[in-house]
PDB file of N, CA and C in Angstrom:
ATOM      1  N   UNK A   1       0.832  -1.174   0.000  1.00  0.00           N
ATOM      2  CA  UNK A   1       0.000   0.000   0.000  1.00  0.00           C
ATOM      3  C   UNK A   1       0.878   1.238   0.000  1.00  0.00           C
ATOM      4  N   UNK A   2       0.434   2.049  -0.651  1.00  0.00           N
ATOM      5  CA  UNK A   2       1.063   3.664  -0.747  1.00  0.00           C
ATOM      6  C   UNK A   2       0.827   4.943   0.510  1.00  0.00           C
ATOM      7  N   UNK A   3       1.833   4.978   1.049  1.00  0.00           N
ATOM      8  CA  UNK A   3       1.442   6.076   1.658  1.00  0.00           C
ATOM      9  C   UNK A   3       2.343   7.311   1.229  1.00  0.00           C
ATOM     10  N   UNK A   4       1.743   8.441   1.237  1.00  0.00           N
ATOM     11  CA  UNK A   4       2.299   9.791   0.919  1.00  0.00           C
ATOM     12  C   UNK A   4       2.734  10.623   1.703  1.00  0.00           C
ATOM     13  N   UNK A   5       3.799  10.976   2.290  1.00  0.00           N
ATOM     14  CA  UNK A   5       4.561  11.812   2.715  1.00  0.00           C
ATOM     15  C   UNK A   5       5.271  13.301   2.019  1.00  0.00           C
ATOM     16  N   UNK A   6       4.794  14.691   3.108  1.00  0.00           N
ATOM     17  CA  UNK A   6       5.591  15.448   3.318  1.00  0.00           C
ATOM     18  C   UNK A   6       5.737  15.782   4.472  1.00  0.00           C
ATOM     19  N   UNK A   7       7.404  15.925   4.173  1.00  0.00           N
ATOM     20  CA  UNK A   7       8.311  15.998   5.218  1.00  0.00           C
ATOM     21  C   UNK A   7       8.801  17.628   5.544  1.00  0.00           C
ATOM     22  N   UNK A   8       8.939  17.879   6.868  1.00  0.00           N
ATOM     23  CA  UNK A   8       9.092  19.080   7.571  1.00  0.00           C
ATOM     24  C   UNK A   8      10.003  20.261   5.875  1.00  0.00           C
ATOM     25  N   UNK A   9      10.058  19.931   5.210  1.00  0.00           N
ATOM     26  CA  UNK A   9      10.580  20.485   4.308  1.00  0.00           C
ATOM     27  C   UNK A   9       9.838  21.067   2.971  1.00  0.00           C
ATOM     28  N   UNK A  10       9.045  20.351   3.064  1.00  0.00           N
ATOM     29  CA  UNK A  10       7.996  19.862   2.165  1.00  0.00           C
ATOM     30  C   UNK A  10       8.657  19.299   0.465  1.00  0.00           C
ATOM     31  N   UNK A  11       9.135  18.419   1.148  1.00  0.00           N
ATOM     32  CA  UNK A  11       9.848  17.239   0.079  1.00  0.00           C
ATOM     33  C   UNK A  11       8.392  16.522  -0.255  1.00  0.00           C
ATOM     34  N   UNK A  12       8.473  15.914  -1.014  1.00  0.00           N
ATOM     35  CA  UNK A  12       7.626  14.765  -0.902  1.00  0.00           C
ATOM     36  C   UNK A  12       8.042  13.101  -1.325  1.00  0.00           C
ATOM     37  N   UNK A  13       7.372  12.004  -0.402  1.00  0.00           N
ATOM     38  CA  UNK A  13       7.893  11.161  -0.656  1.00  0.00           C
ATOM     39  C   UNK A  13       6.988   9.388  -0.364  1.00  0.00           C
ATOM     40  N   UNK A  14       7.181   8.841  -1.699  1.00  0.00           N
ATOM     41  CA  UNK A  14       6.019   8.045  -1.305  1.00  0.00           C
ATOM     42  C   UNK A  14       6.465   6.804  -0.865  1.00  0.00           C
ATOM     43  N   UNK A  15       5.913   5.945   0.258  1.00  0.00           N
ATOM     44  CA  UNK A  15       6.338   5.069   0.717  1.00  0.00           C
ATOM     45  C   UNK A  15       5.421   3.337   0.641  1.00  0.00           C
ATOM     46  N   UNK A  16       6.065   2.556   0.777  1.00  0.00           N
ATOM     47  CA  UNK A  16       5.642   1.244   0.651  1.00  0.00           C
ATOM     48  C   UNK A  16       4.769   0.965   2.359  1.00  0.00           C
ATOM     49  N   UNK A  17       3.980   0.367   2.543  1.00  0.00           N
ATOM     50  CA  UNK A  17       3.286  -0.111   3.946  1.00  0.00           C
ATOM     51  C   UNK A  17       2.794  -1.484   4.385  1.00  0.00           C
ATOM     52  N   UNK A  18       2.102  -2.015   4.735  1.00  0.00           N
ATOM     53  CA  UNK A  18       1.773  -3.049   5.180  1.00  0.00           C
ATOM     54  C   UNK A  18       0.819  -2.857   5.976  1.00  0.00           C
ATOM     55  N   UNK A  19      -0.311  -3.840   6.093  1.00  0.00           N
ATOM     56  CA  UNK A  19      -1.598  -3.914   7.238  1.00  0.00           C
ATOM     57  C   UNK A  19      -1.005  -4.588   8.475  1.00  0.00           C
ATOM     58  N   UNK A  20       0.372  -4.923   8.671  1.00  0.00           N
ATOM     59  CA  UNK A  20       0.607  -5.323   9.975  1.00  0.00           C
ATOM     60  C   UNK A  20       1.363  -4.102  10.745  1.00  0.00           C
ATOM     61  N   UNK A  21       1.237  -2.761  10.432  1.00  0.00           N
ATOM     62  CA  UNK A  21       2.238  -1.919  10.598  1.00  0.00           C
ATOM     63  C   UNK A  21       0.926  -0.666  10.963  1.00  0.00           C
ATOM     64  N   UNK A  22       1.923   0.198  11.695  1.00  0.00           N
ATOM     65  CA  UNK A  22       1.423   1.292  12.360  1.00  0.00           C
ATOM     66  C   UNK A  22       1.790   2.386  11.224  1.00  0.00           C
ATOM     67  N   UNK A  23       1.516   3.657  11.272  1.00  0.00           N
ATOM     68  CA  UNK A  23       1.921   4.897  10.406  1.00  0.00           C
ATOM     69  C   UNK A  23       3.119   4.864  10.961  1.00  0.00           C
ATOM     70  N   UNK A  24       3.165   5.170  12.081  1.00  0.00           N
ATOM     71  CA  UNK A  24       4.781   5.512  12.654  1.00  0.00           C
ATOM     72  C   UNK A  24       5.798   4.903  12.554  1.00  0.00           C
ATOM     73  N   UNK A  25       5.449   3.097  12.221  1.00  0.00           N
ATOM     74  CA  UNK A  25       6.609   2.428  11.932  1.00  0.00           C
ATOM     75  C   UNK A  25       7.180   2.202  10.556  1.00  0.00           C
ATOM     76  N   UNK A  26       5.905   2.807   9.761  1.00  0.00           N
ATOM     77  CA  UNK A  26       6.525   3.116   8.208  1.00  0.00           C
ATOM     78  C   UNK A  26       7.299   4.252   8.088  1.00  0.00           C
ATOM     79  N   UNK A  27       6.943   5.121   8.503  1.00  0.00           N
ATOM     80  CA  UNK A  27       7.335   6.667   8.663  1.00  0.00           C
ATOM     81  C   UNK A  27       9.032   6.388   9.284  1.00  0.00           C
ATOM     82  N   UNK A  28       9.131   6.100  10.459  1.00  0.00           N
ATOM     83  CA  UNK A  28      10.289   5.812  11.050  1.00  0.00           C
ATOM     84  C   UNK A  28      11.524   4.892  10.202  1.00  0.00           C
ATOM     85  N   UNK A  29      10.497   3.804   9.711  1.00  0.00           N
ATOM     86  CA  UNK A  29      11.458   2.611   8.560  1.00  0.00           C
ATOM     87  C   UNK A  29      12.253   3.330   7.560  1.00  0.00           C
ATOM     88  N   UNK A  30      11.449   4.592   7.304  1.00  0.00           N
ATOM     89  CA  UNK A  30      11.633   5.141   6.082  1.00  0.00           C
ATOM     90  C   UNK A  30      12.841   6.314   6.568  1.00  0.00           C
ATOM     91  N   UNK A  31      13.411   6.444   7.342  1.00  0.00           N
ATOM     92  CA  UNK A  31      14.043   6.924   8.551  1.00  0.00           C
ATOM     93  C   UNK A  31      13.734   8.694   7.302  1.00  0.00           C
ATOM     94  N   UNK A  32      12.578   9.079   7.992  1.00  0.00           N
ATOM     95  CA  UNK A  32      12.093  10.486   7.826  1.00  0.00           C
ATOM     96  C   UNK A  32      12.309  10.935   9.070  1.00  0.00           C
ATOM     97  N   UNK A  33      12.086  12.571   9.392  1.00  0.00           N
ATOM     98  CA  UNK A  33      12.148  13.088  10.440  1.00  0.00           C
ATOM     99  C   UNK A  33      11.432  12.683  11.892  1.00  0.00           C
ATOM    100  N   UNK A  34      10.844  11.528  12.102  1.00  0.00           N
ATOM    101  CA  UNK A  34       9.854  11.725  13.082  1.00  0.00           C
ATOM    102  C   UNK A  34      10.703  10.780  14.791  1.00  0.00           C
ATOM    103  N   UNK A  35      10.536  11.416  15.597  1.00  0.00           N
ATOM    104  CA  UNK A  35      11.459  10.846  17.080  1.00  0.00           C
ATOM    105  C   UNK A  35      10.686   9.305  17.170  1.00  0.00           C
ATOM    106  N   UNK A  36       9.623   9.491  17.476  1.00  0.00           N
ATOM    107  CA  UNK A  36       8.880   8.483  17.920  1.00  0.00           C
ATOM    108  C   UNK A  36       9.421   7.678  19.269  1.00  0.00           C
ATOM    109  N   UNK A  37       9.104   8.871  19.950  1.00  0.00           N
ATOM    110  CA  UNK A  37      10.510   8.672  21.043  1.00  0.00           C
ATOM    111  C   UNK A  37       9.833   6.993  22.160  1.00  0.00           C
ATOM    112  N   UNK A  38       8.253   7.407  22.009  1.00  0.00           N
ATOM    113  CA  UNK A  38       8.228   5.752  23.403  1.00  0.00           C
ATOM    114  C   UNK A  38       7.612   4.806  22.326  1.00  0.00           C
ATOM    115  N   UNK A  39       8.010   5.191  21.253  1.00  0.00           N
ATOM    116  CA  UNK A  39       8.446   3.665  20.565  1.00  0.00           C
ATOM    117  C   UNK A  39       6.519   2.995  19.911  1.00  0.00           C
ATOM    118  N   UNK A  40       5.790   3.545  20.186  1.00  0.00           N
ATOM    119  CA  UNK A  40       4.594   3.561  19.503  1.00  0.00           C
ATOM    120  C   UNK A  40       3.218   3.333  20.690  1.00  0.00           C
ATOM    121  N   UNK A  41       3.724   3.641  21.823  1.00  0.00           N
ATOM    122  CA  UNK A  41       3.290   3.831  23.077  1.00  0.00           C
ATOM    123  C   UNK A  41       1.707   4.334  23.086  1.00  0.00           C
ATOM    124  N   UNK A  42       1.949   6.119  22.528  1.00  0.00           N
ATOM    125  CA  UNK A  42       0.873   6.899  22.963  1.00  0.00           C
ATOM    126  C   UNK A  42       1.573   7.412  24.431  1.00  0.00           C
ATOM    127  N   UNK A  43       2.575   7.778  24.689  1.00  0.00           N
ATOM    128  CA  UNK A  43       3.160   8.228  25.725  1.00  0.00           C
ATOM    129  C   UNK A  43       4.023   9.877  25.340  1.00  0.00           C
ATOM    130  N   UNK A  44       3.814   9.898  23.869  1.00  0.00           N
ATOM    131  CA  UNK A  44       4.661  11.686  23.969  1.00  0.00           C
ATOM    132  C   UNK A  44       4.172  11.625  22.574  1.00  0.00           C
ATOM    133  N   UNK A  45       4.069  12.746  21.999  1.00  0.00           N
ATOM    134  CA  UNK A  45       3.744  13.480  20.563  1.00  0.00           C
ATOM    135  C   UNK A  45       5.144  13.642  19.822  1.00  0.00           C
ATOM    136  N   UNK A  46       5.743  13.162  19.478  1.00  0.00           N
ATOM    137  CA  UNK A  46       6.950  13.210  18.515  1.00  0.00           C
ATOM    138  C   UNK A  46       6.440  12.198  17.257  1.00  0.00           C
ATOM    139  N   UNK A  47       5.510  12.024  17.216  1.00  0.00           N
ATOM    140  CA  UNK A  47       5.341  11.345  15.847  1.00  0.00           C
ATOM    141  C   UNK A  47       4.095  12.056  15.447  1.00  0.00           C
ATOM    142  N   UNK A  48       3.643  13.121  15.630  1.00  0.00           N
ATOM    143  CA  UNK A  48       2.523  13.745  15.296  1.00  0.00           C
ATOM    144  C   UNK A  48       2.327  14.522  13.885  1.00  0.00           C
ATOM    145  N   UNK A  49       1.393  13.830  13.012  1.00  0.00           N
ATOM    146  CA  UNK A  49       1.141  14.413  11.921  1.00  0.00           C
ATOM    147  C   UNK A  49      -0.091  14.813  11.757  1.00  0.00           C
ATOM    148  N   UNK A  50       0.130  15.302  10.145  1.00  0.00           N
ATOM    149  CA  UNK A  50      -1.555  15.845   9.477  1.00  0.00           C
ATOM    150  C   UNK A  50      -2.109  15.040   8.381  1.00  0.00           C
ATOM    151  N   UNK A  51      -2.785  14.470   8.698  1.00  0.00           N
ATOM    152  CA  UNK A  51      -3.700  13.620   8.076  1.00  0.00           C
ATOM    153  C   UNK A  51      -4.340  14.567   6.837  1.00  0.00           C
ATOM    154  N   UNK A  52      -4.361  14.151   5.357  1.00  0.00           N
ATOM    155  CA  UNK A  52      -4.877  15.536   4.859  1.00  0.00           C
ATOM    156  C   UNK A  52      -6.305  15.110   5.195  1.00  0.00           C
ATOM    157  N   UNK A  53      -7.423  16.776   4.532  1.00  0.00           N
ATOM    158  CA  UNK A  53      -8.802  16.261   5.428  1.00  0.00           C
ATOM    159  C   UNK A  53      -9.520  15.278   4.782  1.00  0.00           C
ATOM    160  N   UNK A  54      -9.216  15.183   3.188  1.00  0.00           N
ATOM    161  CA  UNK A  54      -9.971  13.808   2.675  1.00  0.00           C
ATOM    162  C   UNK A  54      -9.828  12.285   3.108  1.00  0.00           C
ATOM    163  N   UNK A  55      -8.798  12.245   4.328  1.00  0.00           N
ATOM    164  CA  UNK A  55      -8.726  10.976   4.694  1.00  0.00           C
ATOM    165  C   UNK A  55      -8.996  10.914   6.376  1.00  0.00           C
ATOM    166  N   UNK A  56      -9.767  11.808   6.929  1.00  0.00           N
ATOM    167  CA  UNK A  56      -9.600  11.848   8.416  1.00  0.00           C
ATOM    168  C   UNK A  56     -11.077  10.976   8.354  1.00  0.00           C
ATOM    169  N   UNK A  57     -11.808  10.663   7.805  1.00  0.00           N
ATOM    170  CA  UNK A  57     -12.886  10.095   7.908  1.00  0.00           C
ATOM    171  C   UNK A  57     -12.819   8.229   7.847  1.00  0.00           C
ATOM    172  N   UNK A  58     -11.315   8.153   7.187  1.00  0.00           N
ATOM    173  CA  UNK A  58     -11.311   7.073   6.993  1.00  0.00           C
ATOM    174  C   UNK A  58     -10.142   6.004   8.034  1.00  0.00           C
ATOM    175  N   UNK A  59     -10.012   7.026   8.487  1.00  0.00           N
ATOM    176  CA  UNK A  59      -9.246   6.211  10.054  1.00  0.00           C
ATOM    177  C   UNK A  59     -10.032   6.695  11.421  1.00  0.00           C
ATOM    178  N   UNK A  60      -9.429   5.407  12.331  1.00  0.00           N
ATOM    179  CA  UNK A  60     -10.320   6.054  13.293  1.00  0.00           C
ATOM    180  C   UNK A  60     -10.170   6.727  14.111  1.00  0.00           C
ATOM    181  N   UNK A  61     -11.088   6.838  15.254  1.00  0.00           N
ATOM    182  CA  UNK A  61     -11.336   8.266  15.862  1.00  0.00           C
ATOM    183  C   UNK A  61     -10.270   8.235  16.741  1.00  0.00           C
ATOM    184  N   UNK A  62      -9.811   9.534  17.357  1.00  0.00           N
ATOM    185  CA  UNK A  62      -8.714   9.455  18.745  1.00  0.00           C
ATOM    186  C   UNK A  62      -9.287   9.201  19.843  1.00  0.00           C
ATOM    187  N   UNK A  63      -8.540   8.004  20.634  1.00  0.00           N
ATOM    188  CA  UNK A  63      -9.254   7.798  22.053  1.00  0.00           C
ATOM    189  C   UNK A  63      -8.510   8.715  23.039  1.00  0.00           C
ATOM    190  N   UNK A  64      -8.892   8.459  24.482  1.00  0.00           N
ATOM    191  CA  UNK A  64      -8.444   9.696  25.355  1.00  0.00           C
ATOM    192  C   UNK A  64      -7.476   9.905  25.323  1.00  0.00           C
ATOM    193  N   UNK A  65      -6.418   8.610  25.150  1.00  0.00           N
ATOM    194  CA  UNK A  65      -4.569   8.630  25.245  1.00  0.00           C
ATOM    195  C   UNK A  65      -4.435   9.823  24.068  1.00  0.00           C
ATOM    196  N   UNK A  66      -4.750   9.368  23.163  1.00  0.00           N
ATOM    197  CA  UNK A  66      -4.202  10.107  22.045  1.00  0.00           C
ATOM    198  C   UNK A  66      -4.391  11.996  22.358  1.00  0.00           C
ATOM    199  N   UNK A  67      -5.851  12.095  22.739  1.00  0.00           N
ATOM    200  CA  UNK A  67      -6.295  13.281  22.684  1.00  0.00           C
ATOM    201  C   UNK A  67      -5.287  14.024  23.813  1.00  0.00           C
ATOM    202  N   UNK A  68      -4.992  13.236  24.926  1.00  0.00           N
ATOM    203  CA  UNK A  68      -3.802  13.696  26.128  1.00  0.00           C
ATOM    204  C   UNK A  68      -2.963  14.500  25.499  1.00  0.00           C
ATOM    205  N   UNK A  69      -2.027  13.317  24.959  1.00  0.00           N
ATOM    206  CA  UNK A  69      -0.906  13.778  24.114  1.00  0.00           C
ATOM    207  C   UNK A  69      -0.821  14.818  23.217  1.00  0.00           C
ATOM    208  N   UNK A  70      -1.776  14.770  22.644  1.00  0.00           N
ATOM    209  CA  UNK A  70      -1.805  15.877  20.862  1.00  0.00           C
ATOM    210  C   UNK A  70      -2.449  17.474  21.994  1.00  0.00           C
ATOM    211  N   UNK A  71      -3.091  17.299  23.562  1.00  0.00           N
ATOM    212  CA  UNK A  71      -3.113  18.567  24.058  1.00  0.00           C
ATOM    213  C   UNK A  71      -2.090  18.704  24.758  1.00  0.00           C
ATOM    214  N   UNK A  72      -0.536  18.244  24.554  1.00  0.00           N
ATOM    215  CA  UNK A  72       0.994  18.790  25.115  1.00  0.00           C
ATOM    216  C   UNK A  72       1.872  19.142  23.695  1.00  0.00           C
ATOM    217  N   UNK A  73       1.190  18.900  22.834  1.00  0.00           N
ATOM    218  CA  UNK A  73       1.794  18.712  21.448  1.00  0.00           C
ATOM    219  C   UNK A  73       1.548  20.070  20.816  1.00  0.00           C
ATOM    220  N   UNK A  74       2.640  20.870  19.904  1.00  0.00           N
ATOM    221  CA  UNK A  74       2.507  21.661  19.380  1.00  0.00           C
ATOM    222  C   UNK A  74       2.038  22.043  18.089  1.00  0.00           C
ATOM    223  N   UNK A  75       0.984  23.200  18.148  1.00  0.00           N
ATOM    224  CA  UNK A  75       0.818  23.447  16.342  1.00  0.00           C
ATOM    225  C   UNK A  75      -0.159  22.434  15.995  1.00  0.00           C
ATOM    226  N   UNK A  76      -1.546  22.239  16.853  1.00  0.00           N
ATOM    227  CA  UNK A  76      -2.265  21.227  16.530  1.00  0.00           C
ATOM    228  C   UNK A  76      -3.164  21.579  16.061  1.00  0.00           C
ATOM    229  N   UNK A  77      -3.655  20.926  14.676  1.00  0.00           N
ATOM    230  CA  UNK A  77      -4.790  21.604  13.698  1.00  0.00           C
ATOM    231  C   UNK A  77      -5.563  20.770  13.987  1.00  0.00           C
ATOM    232  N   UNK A  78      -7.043  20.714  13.445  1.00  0.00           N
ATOM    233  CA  UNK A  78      -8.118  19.739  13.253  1.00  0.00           C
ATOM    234  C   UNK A  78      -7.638  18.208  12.729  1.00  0.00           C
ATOM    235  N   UNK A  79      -6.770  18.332  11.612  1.00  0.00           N
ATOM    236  CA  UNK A  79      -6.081  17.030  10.843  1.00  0.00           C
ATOM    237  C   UNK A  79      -5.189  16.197  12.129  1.00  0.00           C
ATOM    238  N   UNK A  80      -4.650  17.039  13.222  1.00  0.00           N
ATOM    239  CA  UNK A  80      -3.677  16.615  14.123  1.00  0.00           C
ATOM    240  C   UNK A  80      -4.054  15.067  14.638  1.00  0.00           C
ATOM    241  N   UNK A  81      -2.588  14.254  13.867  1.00  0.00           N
ATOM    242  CA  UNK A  81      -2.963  12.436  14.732  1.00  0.00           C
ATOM    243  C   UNK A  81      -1.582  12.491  15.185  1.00  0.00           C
ATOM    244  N   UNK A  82      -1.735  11.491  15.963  1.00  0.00           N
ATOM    245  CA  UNK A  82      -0.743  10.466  16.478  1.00  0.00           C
ATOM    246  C   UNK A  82       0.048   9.621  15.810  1.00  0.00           C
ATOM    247  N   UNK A  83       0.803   8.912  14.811  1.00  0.00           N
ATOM    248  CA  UNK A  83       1.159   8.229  13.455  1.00  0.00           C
ATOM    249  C   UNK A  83       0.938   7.169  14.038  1.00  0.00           C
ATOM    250  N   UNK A  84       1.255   6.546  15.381  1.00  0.00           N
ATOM    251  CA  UNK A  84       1.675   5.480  16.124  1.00  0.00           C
ATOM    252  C   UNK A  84       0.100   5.403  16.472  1.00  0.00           C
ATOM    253  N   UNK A  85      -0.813   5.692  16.658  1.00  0.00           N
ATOM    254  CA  UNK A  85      -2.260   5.699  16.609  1.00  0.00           C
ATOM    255  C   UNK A  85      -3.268   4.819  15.479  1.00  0.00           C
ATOM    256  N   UNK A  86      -2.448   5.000  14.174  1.00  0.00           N
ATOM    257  CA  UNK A  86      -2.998   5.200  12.849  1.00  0.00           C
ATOM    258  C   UNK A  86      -2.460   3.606  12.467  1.00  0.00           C
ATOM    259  N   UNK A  87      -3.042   2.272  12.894  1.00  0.00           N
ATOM    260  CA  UNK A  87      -2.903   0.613  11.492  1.00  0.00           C
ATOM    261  C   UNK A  87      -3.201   1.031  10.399  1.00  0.00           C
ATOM    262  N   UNK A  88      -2.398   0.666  10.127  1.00  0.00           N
ATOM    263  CA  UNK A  88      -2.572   0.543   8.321  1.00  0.00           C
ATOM    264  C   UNK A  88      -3.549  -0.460   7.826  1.00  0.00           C
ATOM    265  N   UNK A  89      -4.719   0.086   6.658  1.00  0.00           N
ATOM    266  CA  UNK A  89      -4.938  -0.705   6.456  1.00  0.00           C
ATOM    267  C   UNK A  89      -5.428  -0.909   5.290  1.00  0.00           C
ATOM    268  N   UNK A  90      -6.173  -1.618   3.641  1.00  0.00           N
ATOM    269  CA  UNK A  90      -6.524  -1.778   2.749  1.00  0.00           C
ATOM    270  C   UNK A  90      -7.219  -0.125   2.481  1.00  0.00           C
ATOM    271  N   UNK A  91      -8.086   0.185   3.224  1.00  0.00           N
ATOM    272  CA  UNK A  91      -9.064   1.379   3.308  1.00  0.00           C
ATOM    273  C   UNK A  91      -7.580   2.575   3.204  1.00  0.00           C
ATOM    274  N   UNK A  92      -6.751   2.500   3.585  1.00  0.00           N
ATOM    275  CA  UNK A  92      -5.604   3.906   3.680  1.00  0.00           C
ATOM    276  C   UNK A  92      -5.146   3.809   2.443  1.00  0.00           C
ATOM    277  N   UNK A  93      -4.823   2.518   1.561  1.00  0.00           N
ATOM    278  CA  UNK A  93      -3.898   2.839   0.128  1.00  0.00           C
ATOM    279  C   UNK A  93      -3.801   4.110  -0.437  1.00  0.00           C
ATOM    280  N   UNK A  94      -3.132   4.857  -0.229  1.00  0.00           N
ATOM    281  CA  UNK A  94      -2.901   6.012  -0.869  1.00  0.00           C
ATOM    282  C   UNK A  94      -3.075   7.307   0.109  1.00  0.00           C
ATOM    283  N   UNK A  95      -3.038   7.081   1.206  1.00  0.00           N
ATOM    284  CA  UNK A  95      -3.557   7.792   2.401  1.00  0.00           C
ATOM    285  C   UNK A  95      -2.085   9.074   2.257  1.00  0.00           C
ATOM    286  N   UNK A  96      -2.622  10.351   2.635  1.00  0.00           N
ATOM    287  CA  UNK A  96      -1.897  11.262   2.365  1.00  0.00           C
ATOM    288  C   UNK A  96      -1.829  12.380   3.657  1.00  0.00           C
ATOM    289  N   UNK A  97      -0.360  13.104   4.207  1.00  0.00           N
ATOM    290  CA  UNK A  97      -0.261  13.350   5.408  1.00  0.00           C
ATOM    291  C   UNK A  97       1.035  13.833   5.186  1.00  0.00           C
ATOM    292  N   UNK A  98       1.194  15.119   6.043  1.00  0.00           N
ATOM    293  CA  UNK A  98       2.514  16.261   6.688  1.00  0.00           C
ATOM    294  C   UNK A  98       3.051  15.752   7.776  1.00  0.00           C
ATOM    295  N   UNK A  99       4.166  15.944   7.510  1.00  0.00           N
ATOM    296  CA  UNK A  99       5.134  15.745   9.295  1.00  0.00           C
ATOM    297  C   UNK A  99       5.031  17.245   9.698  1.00  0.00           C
ATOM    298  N   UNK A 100       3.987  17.044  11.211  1.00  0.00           N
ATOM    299  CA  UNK A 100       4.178  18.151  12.071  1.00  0.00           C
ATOM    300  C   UNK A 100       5.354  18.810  12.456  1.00  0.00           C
ATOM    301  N   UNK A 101       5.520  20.480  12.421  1.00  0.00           N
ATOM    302  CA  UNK A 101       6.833  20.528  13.304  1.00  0.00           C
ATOM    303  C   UNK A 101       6.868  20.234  14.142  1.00  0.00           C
ATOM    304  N   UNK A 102       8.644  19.862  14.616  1.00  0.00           N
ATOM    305  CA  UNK A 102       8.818  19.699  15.707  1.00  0.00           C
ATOM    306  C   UNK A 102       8.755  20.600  16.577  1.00  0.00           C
TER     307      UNK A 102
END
């Protein structure tokens, strides 16, 4: 599956995925900018992106962990996820998304 990346630069860059895989561990594989510092936890916002808005409907919703985090997290828009939040799955092929600043 395709996922689409831009990066804090606004490079762009498209990546390979898998339904056994998180956003963050493609993102990270792909060694792009993102810390992902507790490792896919839901314990700190360093993997926080923007979902563009044609695809926020098609993943699911943030539970409380997430919502914690993304309110210590900076520069948070409506699109604002968690990457480490986000399975991959058949429904995302082509799913498209910004790396938040840090």
């Amino acid at each position: 599956m395709k996922i689409k990346v831009t990066d804090r630069e606004g490079n762009k860059h498209e990546l390979e995925g898998d339904t056994n895989s998180t956003l963050m561990e493609v993102l990270r594989d792909a060694n792009l900018d993102i810390e992902a510092a507790c490792g896919g936890c839901c314990a700190c916002a360093t993997c926080h992106v923007y979902i563009k808005d044609e695809w926020l409907d098609k993943i699911s919703g943030k539970d409380d962990d997430e919502e914690s985090m993304l309110d210590q997290a900076f520069d948070v828009k409506h699109s604002s996820r968690l990457s480490c939040q986000i399975s991959l799955s058949e429904d995302l092929d082509g799913i498209e998304l910004e790396l938040a600043p840090e």
